[in-house]
N, C-alpha and C. Protein backbone atom coordinates (compact mmCIF):
# COMPACT_ATOMS: atom_id res chain seq x y z
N UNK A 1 52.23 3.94 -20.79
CA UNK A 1 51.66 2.68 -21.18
C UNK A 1 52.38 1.53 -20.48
N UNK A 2 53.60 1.79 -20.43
CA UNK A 2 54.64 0.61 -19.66
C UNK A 2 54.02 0.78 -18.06
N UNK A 3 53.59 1.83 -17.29
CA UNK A 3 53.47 2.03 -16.33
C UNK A 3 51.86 0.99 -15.99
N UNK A 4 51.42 1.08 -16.77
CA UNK A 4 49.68 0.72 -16.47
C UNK A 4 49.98 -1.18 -17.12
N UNK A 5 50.86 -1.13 -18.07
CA UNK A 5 50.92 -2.85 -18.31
C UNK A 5 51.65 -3.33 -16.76
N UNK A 6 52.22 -3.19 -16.42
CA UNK A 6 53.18 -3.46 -15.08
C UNK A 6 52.62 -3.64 -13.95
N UNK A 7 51.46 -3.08 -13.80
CA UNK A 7 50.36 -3.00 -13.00
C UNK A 7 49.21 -3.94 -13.20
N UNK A 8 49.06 -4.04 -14.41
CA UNK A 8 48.29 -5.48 -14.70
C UNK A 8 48.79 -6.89 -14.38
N UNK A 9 50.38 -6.71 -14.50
CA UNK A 9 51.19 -8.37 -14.29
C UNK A 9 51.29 -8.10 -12.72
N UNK A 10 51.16 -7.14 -12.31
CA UNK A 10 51.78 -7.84 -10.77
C UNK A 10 50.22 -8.73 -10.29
N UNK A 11 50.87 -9.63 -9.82
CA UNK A 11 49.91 -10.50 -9.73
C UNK A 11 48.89 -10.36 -8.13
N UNK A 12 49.49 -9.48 -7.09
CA UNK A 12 49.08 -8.85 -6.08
C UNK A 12 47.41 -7.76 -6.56
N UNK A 13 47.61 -7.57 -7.46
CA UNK A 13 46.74 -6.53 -8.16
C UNK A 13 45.90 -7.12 -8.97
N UNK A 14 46.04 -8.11 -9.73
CA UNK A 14 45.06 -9.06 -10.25
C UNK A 14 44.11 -9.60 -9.33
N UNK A 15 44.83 -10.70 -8.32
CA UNK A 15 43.90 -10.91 -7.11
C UNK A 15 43.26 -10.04 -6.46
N UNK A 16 43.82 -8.73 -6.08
CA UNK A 16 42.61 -7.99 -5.24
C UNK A 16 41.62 -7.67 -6.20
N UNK A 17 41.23 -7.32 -7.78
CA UNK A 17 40.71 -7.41 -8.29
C UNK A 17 39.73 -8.19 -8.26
N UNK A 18 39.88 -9.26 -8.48
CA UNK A 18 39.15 -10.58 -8.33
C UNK A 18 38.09 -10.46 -6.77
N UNK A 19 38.80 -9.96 -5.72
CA UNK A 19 38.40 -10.72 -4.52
C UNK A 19 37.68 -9.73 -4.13
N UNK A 20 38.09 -8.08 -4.42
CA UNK A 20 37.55 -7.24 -4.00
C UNK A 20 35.99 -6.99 -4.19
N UNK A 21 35.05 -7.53 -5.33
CA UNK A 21 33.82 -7.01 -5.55
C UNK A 21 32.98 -8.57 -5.04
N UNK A 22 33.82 -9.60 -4.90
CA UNK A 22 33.21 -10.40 -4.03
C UNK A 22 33.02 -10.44 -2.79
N UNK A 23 34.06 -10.11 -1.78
CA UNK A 23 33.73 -9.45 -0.42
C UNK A 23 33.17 -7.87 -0.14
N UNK A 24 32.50 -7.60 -1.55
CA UNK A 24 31.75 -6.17 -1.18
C UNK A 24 30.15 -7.13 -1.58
N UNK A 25 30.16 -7.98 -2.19
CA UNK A 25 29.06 -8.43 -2.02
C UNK A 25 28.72 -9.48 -0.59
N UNK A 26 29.44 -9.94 -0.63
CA UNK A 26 29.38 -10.84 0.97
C UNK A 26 28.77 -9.90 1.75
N UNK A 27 29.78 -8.87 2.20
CA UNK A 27 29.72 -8.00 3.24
C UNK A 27 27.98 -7.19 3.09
N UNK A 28 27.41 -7.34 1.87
CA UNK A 28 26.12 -6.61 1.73
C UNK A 28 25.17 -7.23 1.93
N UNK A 29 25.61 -8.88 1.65
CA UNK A 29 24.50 -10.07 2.16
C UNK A 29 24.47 -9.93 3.53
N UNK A 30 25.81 -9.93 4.06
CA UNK A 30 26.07 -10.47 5.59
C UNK A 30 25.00 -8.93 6.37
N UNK A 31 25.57 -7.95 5.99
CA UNK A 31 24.82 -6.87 6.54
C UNK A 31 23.50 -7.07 6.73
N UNK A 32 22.95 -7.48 5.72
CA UNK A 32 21.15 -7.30 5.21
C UNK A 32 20.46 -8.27 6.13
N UNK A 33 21.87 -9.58 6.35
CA UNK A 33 20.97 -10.55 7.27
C UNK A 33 20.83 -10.53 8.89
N UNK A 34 21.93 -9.38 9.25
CA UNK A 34 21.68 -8.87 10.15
C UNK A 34 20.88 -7.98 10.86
N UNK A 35 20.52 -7.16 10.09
CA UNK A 35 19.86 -5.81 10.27
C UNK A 35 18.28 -6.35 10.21
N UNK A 36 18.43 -6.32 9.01
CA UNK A 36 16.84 -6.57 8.44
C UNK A 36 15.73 -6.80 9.35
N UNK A 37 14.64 -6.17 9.22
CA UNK A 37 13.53 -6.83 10.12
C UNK A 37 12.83 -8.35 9.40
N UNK A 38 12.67 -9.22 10.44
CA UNK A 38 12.30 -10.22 10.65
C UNK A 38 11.08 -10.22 9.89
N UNK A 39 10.38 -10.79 9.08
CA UNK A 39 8.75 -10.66 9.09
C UNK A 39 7.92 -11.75 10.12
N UNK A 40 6.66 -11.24 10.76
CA UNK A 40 6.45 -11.57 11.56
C UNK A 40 4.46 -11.34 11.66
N UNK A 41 3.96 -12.28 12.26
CA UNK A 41 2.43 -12.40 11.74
C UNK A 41 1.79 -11.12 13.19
N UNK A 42 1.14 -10.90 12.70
CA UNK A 42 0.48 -9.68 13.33
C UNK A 42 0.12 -10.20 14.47
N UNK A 43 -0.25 -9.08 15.48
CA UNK A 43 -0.43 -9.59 16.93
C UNK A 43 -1.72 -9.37 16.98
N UNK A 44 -2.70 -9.89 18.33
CA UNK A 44 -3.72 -9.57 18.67
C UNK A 44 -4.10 -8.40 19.15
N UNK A 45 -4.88 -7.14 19.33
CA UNK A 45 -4.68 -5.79 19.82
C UNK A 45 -3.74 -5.14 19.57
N UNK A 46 -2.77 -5.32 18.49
CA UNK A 46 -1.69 -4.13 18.13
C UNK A 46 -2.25 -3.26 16.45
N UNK A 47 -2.00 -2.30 16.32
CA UNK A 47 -2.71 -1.43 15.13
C UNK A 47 -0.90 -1.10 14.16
N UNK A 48 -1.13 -1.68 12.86
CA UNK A 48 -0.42 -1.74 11.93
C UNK A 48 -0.98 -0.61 10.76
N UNK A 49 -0.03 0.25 10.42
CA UNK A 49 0.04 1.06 9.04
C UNK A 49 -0.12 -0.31 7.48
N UNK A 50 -1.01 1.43 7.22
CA UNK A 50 -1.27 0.33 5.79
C UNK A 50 -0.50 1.38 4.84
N UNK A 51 -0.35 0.96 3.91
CA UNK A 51 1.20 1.90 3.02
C UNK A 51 0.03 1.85 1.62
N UNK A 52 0.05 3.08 1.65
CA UNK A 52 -0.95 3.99 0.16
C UNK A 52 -0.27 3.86 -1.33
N UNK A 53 -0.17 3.25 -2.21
CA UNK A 53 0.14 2.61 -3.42
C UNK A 53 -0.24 4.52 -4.04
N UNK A 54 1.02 4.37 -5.14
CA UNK A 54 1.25 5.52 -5.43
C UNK A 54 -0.76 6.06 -6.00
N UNK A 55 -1.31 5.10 -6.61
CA UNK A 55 -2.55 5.43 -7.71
C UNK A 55 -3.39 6.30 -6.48
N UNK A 56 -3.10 6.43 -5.14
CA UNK A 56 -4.25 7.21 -4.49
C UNK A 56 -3.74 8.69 -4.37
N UNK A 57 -2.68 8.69 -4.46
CA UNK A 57 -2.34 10.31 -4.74
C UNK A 57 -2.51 10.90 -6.30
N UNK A 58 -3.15 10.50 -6.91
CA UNK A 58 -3.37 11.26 -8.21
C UNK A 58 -4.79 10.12 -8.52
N UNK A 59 -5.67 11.19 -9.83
CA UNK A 59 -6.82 10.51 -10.19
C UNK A 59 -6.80 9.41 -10.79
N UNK A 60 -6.47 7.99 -10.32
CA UNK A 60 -6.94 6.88 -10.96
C UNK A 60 -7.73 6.32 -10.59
N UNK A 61 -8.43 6.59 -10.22
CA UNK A 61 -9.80 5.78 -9.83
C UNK A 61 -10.55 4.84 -9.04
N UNK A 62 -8.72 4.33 -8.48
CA UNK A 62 -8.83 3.37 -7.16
C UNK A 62 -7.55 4.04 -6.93
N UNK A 63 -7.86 2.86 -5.43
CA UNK A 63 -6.18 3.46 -4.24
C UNK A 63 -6.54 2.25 -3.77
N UNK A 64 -5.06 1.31 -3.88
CA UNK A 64 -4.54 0.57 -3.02
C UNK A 64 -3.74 0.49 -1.99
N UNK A 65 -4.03 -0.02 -0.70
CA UNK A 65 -3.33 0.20 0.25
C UNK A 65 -2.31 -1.38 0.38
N UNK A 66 -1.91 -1.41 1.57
CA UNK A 66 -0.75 -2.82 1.69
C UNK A 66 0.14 -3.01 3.25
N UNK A 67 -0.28 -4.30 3.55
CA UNK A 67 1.00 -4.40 4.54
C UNK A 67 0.98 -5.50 4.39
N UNK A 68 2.27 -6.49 4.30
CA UNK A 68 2.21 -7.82 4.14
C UNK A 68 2.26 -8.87 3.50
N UNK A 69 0.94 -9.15 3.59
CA UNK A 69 0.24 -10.07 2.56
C UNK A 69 -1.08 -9.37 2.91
N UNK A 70 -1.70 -8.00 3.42
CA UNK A 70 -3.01 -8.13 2.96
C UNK A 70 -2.77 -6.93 2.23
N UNK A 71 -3.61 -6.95 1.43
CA UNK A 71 -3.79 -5.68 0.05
C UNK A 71 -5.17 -5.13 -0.26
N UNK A 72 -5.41 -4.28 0.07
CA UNK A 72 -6.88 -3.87 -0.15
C UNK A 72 -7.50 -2.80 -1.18
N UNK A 73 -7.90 -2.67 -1.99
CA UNK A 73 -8.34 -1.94 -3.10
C UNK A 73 -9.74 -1.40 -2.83
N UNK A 74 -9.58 0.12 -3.24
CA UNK A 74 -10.55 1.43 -2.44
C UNK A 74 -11.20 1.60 -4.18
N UNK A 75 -12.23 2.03 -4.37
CA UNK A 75 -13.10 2.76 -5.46
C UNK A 75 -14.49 3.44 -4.98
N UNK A 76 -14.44 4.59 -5.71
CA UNK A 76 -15.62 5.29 -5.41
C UNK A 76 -16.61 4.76 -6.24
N UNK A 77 -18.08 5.00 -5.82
CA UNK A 77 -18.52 3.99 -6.76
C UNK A 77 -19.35 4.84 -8.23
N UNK A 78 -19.46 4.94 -9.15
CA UNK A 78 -20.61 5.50 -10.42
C UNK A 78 -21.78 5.40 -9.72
N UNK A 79 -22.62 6.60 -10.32
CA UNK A 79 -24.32 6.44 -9.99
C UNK A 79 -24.26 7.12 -9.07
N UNK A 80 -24.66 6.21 -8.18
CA UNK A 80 -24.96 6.62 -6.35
C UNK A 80 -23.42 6.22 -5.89
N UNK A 81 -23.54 7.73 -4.89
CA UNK A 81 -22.44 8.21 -4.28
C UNK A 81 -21.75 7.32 -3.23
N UNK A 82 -20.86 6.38 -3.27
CA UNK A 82 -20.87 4.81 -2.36
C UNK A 82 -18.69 4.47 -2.51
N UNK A 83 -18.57 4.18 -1.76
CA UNK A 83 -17.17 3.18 -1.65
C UNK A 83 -17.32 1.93 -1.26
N UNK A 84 -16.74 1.39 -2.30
CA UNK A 84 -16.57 -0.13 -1.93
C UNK A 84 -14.76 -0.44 -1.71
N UNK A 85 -14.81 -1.56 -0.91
CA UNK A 85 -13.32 -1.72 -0.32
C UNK A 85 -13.44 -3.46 -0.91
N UNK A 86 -12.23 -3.58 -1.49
CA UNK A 86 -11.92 -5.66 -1.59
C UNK A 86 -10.94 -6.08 -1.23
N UNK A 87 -10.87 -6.49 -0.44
CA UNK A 87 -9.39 -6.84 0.10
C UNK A 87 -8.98 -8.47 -0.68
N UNK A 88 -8.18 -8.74 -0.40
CA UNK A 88 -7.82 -10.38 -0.66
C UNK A 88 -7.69 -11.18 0.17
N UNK A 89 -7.66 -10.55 1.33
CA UNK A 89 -7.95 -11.77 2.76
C UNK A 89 -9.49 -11.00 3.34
N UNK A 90 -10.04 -12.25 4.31
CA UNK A 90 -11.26 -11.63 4.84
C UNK A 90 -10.94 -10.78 5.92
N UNK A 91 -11.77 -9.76 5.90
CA UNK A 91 -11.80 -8.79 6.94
C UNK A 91 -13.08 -8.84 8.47
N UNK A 92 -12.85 -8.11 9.41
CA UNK A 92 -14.26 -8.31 10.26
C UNK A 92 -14.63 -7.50 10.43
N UNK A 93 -13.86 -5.98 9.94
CA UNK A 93 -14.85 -4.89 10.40
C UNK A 93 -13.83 -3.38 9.61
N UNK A 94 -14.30 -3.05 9.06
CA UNK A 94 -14.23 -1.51 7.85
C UNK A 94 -14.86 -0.13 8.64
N UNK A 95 -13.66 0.92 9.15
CA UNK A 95 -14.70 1.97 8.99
C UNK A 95 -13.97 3.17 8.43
N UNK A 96 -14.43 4.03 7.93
CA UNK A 96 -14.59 5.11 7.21
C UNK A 96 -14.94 6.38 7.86
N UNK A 97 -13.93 7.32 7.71
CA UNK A 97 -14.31 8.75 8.11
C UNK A 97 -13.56 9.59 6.69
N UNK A 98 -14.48 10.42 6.20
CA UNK A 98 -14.04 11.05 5.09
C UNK A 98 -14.28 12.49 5.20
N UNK A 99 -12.76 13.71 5.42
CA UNK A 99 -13.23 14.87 5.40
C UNK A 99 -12.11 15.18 5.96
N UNK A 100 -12.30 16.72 5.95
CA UNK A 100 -10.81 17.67 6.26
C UNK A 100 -9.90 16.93 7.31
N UNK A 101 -11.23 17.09 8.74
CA UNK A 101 -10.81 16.99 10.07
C UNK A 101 -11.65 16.01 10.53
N UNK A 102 -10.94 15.27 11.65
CA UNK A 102 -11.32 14.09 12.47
C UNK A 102 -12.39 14.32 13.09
N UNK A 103 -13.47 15.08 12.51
CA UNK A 103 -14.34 15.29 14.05
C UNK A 103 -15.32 14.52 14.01
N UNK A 104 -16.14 14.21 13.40
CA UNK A 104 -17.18 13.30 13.17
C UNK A 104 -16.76 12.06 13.55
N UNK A 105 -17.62 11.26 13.75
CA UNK A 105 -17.50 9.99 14.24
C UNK A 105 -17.03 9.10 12.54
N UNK A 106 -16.55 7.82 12.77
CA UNK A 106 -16.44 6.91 11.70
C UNK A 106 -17.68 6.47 10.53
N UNK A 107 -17.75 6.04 9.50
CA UNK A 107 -18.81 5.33 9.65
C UNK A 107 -18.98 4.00 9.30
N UNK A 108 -19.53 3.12 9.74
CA UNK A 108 -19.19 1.44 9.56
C UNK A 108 -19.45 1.07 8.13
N UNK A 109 -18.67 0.26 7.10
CA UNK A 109 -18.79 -0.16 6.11
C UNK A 109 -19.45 -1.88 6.36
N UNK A 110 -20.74 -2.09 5.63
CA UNK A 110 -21.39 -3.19 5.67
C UNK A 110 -20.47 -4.43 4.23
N UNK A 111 -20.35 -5.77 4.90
CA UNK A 111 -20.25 -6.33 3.73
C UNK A 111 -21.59 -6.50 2.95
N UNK A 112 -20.71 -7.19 2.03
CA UNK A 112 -21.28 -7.33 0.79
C UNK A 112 -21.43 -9.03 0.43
N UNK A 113 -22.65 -9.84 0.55
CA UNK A 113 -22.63 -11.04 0.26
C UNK A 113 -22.84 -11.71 -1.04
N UNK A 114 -21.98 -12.02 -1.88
CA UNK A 114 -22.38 -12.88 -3.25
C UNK A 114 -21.42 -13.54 -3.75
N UNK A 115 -22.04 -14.27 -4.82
CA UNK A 115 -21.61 -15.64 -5.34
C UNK A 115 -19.99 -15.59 -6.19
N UNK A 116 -19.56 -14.30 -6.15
CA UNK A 116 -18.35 -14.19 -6.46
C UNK A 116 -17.30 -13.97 -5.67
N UNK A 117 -17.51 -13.45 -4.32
CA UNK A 117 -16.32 -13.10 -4.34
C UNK A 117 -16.82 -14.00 -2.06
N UNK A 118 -15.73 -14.02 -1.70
CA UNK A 118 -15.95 -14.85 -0.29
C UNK A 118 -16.21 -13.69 0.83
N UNK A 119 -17.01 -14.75 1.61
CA UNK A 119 -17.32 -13.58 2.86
C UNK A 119 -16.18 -12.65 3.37
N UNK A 120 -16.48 -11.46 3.67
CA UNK A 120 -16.08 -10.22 4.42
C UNK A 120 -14.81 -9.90 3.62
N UNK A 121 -14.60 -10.21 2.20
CA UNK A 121 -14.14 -9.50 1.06
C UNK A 121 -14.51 -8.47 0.62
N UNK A 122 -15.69 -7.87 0.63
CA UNK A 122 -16.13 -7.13 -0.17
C UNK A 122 -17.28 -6.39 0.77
N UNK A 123 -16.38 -4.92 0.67
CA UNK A 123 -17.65 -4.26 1.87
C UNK A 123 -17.73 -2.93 0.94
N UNK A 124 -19.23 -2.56 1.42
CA UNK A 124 -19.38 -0.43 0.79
C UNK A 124 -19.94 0.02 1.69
N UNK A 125 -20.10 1.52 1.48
CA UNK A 125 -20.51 2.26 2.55
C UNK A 125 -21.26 3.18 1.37
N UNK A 126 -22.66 3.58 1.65
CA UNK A 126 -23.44 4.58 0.83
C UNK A 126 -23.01 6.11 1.54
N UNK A 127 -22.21 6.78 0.32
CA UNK A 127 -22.03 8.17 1.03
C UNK A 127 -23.26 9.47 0.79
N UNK A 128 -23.53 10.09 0.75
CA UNK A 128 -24.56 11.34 0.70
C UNK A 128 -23.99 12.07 0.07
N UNK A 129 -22.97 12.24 -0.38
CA UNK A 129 -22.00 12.92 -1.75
C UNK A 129 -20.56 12.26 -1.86
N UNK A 130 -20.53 12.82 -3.19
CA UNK A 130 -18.88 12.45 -3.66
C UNK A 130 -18.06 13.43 -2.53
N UNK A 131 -17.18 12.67 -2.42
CA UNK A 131 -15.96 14.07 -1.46
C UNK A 131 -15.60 14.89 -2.79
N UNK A 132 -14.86 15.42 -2.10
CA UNK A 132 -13.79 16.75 -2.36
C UNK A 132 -12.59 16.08 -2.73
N UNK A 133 -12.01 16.46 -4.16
CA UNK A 133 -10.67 16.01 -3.96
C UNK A 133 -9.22 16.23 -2.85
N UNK A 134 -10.15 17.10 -2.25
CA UNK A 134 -8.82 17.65 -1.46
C UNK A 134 -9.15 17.00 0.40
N UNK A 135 -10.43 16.64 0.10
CA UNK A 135 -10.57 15.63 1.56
C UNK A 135 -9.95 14.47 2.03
N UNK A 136 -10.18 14.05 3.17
CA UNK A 136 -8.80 12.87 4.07
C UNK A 136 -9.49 11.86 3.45
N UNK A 137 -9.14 10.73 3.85
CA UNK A 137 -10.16 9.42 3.56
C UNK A 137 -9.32 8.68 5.06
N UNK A 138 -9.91 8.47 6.08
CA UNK A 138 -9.19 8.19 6.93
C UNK A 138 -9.67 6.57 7.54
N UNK A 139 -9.16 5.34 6.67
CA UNK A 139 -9.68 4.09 7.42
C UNK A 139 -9.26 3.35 8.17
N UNK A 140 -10.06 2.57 9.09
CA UNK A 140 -9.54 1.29 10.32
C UNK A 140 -9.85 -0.03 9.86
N UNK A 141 -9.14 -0.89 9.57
CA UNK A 141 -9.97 -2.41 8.98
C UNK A 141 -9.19 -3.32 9.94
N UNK A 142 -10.35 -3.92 10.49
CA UNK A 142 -10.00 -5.03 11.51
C UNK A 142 -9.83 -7.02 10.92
N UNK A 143 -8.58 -7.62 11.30
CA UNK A 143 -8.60 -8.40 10.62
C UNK A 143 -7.99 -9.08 11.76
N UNK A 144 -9.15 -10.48 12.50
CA UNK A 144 -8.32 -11.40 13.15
C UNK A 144 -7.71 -10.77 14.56
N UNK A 145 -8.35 -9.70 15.00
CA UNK A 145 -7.86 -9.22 16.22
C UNK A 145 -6.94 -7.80 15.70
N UNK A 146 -6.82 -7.58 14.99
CA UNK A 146 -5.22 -6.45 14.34
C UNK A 146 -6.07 -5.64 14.08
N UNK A 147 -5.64 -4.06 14.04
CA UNK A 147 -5.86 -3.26 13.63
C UNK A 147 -4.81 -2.18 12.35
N UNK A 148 -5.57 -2.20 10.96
CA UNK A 148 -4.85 -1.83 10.26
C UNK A 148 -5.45 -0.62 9.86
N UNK A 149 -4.44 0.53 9.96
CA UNK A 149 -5.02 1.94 9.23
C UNK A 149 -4.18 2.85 8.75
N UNK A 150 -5.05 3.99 7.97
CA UNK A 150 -4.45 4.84 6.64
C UNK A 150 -5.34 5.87 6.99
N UNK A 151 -4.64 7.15 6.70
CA UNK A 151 -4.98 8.54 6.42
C UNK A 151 -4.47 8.56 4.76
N UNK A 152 -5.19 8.73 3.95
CA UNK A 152 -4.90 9.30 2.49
C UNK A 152 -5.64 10.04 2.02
N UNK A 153 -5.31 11.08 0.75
CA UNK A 153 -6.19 11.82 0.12
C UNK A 153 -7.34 10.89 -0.40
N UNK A 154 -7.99 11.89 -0.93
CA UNK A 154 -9.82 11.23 -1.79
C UNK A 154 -9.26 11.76 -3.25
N UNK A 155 -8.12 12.23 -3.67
CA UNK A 155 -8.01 12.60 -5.33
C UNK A 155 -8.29 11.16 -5.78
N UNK A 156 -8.09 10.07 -5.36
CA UNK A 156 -8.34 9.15 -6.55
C UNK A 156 -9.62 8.45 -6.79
N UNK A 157 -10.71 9.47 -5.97
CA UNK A 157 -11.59 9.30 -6.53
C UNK A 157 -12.41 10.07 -7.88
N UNK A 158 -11.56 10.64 -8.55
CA UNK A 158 -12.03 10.77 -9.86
C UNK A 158 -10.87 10.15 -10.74
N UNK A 159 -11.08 9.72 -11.61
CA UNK A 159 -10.85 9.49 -12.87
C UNK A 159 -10.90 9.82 -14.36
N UNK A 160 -9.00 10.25 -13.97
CA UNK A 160 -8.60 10.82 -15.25
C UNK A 160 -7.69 9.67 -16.22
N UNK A 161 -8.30 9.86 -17.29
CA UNK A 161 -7.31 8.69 -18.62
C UNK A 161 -6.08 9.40 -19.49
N UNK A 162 -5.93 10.85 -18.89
CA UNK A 162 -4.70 11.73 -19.31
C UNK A 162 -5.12 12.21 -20.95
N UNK A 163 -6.51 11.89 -21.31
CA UNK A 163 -6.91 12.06 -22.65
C UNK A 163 -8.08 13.56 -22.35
N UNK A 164 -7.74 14.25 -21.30
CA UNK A 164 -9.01 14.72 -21.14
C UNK A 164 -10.27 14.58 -20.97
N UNK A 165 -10.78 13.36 -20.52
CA UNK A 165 -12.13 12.84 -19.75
C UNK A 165 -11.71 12.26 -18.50
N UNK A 166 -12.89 12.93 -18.03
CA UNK A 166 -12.40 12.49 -16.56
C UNK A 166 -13.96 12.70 -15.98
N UNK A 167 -14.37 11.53 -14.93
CA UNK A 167 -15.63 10.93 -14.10
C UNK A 167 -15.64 11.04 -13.11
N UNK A 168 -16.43 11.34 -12.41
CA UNK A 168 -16.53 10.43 -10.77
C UNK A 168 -16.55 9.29 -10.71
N UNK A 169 -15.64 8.90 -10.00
CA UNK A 169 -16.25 7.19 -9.61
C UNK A 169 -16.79 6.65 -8.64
């Protein structure tokens, strides 16, 4: 006990105390502001990843994608067999290839014009069936010259509430 009080008064040991978890934080700022990537506005003709929000790997019913500041939200649609895409910035051009393998051509998603929501927000594409949960969903969305795209599963196009009902959407 005498050994560990003795160690508290030297006053060499107090100060590094003190100083030590402040220059481990410095040193983690100083790092971060070095390293870090810059953010930086998209180029003309360069193609950017869009990053798949956990809800498209399991059945919730939408899949959001993301880079940035643009964010775009995927749903299959009820009824007739259709995807609609909404992004939050305007887009100029959506396409869609859905299935195992790349072989088929894309297919173009049309907007959607009305009094709610602003031009080239809101686009669908009429499909000829629901996919497969186990199919790609593979899209290109053009925004302002950029090209942004995603390979993800189609599981979140059904919808499960973990209560045992579960839809197409």
């Amino acid at each position: 006990m005498n050994a560990a009080f003795s160690l508290m008064t030297n006053k060499h040991v107090v100060i590094a105390m003190i100083v030590a978890p402040i220059l481990a934080i410095l040193a983690y700022l100083g790092t971060d502001a070095m390293v870090s990537e810059k953010p930086a506005p998209a180029k003309v003709d360069a193609s950017y990843p869009l990053v798949a929000h956990s809800n498209c790997r399991y059945e919730s019913g939408l899949c959001e994608l993301e880079n940035g500041d643009l964010l775009i939200t995927m749903r299959f649609e009820e009824g007739r067999p259709g995807l609609s895409l909404t992004s939050n910035h305007a887009i100029d051009a959506a396409f869609v290839q859905i299935g195992k393998t790349a072989v088929e051509p894309p297919n173009i998603m049309h907007p959607v014009q009305d009094e709610t929501t602003d031009s080239g927000k809101l686009w669908q594409l009429e499909l000829a069936a629901m996919p497969a949960a186990e199919d790609l969903l593979r899209l290109v969305v053009i925004r302002n010259g950029s090209r942004f795209f995603v390979e993800t599963s189609t599981a979140f196009s059904i919808y499960d509430n973990g209560f045992g009902v579960s839809k197409n959407r």
